[in-house]
C-alpha atoms as a PDB file:
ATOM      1  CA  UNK A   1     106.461 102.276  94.717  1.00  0.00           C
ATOM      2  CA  UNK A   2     102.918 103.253  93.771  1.00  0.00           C
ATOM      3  CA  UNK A   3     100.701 104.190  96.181  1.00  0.00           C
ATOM      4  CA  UNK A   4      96.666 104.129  96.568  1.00  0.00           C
ATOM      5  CA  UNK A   5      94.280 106.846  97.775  1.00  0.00           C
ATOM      6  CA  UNK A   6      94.613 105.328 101.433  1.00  0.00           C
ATOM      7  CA  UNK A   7      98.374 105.296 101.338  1.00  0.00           C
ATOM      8  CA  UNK A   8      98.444 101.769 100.922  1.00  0.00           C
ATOM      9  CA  UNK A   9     101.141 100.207  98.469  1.00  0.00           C
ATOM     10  CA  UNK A  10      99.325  99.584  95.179  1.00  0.00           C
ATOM     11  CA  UNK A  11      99.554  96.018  95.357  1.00  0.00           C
ATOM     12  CA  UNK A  12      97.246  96.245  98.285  1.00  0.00           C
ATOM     13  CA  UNK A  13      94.649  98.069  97.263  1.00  0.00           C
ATOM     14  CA  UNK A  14      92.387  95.526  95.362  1.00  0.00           C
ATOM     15  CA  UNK A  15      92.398  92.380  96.956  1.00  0.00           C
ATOM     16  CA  UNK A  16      91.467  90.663  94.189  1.00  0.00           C
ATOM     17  CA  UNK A  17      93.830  92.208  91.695  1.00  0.00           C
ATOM     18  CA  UNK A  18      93.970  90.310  88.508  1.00  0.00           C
ATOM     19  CA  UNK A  19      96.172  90.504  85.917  1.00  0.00           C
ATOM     20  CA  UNK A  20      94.816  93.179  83.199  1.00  0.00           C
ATOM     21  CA  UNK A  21      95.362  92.259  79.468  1.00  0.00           C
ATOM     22  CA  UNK A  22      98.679  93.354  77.638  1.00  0.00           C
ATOM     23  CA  UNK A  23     100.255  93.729  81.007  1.00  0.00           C
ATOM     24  CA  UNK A  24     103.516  91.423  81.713  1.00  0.00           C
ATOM     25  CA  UNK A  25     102.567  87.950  83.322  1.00  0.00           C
ATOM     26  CA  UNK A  26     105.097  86.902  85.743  1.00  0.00           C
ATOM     27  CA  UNK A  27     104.582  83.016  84.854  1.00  0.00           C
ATOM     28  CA  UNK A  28     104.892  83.734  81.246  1.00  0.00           C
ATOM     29  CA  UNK A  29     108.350  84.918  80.292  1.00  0.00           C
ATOM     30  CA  UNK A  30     111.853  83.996  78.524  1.00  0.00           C
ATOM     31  CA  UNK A  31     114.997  85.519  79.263  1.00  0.00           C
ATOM     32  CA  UNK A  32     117.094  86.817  75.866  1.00  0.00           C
ATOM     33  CA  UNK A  33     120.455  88.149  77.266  1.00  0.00           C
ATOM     34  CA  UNK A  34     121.968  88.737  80.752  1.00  0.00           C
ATOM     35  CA  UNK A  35     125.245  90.588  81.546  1.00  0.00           C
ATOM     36  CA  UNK A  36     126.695  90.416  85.378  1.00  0.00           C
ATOM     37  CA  UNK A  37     128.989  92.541  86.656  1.00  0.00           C
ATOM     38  CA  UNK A  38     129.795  93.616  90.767  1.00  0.00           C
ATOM     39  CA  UNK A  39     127.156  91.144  91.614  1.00  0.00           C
ATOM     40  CA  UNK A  40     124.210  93.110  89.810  1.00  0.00           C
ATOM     41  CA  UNK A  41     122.660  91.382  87.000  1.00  0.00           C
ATOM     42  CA  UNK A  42     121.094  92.706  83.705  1.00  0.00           C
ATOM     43  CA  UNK A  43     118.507  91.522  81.951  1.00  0.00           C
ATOM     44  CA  UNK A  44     116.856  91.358  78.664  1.00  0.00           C
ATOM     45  CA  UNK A  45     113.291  89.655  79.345  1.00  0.00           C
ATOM     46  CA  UNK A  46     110.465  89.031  76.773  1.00  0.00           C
ATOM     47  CA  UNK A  47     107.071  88.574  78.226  1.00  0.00           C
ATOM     48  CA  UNK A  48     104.621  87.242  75.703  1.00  0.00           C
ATOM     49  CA  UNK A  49     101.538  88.869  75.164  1.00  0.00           C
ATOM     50  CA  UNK A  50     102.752  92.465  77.107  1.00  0.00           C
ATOM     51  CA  UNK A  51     101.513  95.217  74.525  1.00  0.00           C
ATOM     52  CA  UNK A  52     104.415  97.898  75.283  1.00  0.00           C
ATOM     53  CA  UNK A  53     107.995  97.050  73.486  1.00  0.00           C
ATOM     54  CA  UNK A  54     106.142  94.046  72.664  1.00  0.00           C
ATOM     55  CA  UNK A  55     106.887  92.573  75.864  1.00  0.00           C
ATOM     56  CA  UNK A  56     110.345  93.105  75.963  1.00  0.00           C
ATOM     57  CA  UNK A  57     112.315  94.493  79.430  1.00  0.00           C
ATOM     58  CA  UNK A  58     115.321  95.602  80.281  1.00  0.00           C
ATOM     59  CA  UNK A  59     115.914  95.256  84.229  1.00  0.00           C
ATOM     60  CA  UNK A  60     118.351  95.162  86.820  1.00  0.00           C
ATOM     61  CA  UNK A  61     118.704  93.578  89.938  1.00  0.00           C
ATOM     62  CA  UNK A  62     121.380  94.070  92.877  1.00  0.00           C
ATOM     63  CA  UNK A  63     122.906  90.851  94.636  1.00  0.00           C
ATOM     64  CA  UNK A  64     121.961  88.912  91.692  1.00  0.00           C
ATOM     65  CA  UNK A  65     122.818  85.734  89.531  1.00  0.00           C
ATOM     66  CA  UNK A  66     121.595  84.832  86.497  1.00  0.00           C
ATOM     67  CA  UNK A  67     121.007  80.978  87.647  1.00  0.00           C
ATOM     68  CA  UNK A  68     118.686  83.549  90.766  1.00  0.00           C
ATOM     69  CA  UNK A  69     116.588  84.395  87.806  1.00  0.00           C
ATOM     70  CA  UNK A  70     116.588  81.076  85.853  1.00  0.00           C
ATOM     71  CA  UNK A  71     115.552  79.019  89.243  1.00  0.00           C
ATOM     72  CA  UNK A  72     112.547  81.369  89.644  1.00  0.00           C
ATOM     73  CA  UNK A  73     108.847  80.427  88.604  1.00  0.00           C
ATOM     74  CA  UNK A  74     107.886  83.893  88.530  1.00  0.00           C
ATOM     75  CA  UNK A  75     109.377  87.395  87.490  1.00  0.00           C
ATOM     76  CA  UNK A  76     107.828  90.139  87.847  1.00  0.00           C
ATOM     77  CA  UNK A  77     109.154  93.211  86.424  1.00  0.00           C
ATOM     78  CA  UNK A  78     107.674  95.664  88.384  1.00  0.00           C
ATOM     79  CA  UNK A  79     108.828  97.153  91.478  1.00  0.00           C
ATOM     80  CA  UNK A  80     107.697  95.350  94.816  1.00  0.00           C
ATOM     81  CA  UNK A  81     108.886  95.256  98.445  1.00  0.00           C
ATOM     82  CA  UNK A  82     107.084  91.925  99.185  1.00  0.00           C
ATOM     83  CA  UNK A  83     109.008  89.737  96.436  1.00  0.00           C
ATOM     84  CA  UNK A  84     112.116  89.208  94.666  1.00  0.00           C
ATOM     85  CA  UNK A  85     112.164  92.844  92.451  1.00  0.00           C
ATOM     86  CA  UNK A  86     114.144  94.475  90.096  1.00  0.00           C
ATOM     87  CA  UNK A  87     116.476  97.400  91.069  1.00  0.00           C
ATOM     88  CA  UNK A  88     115.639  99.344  88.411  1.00  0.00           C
ATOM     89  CA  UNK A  89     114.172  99.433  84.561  1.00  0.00           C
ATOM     90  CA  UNK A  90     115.325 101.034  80.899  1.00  0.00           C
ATOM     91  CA  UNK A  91     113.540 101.581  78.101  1.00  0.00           C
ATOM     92  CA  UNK A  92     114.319  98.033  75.880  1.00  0.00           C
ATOM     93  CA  UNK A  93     116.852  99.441  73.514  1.00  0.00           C
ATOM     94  CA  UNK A  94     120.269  99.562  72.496  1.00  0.00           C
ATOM     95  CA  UNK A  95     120.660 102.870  74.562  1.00  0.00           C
ATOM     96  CA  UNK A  96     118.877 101.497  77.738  1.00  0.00           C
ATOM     97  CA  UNK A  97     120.982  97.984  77.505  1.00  0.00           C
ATOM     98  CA  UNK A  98     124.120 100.203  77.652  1.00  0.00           C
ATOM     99  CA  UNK A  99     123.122 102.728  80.068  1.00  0.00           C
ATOM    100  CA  UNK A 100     122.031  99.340  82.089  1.00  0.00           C
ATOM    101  CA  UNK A 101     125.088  97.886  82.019  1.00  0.00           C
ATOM    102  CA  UNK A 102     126.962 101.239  83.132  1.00  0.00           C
ATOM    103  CA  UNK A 103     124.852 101.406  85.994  1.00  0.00           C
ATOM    104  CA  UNK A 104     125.348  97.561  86.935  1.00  0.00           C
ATOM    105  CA  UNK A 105     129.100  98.337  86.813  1.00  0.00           C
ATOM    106  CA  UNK A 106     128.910 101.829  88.486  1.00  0.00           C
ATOM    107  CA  UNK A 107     126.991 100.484  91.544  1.00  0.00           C
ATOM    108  CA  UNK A 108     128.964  99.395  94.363  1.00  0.00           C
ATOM    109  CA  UNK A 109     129.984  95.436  94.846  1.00  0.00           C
ATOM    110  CA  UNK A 110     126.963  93.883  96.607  1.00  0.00           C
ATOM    111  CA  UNK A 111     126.478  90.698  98.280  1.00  0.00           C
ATOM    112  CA  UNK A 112     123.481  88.809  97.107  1.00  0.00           C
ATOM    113  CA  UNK A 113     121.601  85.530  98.788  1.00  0.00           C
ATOM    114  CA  UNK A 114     124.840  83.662  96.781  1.00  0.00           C
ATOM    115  CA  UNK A 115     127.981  86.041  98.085  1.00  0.00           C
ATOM    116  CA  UNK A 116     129.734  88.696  96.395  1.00  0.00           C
ATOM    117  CA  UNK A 117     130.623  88.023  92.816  1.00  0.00           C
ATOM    118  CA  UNK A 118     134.015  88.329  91.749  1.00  0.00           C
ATOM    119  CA  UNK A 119     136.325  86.926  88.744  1.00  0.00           C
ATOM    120  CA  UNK A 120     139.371  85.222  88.430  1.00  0.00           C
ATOM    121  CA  UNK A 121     142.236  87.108  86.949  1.00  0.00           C
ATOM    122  CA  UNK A 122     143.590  83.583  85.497  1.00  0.00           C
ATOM    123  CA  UNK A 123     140.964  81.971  84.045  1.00  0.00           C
ATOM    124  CA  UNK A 124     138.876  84.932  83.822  1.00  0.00           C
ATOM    125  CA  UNK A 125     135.306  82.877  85.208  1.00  0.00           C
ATOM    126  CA  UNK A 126     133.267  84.170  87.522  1.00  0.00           C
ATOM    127  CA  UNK A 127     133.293  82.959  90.609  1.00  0.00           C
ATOM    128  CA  UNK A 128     130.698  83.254  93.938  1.00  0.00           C
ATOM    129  CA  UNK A 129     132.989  84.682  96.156  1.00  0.00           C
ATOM    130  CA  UNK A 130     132.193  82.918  99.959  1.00  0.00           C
ATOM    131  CA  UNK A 131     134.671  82.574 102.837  1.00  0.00           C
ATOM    132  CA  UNK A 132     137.665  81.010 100.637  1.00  0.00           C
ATOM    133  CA  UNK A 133     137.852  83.011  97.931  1.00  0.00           C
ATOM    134  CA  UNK A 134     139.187  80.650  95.176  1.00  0.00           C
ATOM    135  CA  UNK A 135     138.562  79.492  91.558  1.00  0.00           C
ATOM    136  CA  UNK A 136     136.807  76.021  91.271  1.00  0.00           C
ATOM    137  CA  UNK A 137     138.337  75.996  87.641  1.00  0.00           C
ATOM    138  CA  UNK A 138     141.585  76.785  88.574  1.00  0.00           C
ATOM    139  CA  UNK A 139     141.952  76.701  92.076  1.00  0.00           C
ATOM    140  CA  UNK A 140     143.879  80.328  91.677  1.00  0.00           C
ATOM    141  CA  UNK A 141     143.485  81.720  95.430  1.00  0.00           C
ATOM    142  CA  UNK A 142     143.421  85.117  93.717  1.00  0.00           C
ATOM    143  CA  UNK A 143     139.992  85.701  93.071  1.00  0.00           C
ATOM    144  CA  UNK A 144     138.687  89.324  93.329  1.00  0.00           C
ATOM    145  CA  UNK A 145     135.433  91.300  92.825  1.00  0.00           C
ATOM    146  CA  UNK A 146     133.991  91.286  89.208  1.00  0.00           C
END
């Protein structure tokens, strides 16, 4: 996290931050591809009118569905301990997508504000894993982490 003069996070130091031009506006943004795997979600978002990668990010986030990121009104891609944030960020190419999704695999199983995710060795869907661990597709009982 970024830090001001006064040791402050950044976010705090200008109460009246605005939004500069060609930065990323959390309101204004599609999402392109996800990928989910362990419960950590990638990413591919494309923020209109952000002047670097012409607005095009590459993020992770731990504990994560994509439906988490659809539901949302805002997404900010930078880091923040106050909101909903991404784990961490790649450069929005080919390399950084698959580095991403190594790192989304490599990272422990985590349990998100949904429960873990996991997939069904049957039907192969993914499946919120809560205190009965079984397929609503199938109803296979053996459901384990994705």
């Amino acid at each position: 996290m970024a830090m001001c003069l006064s040791g402050k996070p950044s976010s705090t130091c200008t109460p009246d931050y605005k939004r500069q031009p060609g930065h990323p506006d959390p309101k204004s943004y599609q999402i392109i591809e996800t990928h989910c795997v362990s419960g950590n979600l990638v990413a591919l978002v494309k923020y209109p009118g952000a002047r670097y990668y012409e607005g095009t990010k590459i993020l992770l986030f731990q504990g994560t569905m994509p439906a988490d990121l659809w539901d949302r009104g805002e997404l900010d891609p930078h880091f923040s301990e106050a909101s909903f944030s991404p784990f961490a960020r790649f450069e929005p190419t080919a390399a950084g997508w698959t580095f991403a999704k190594a790192l989304a695999k490599a990272l422990p199983p985590v349990k998100g504000n949904r429960g873990a995710i996991g997939r069904c060795p049957e039907c192969k869907t993914l499946v919120v894993i809560g205190t009965d661990p079984m397929c609503g597709e199938c109803a296979s009982k053996k459901v384990e982490l994705a």
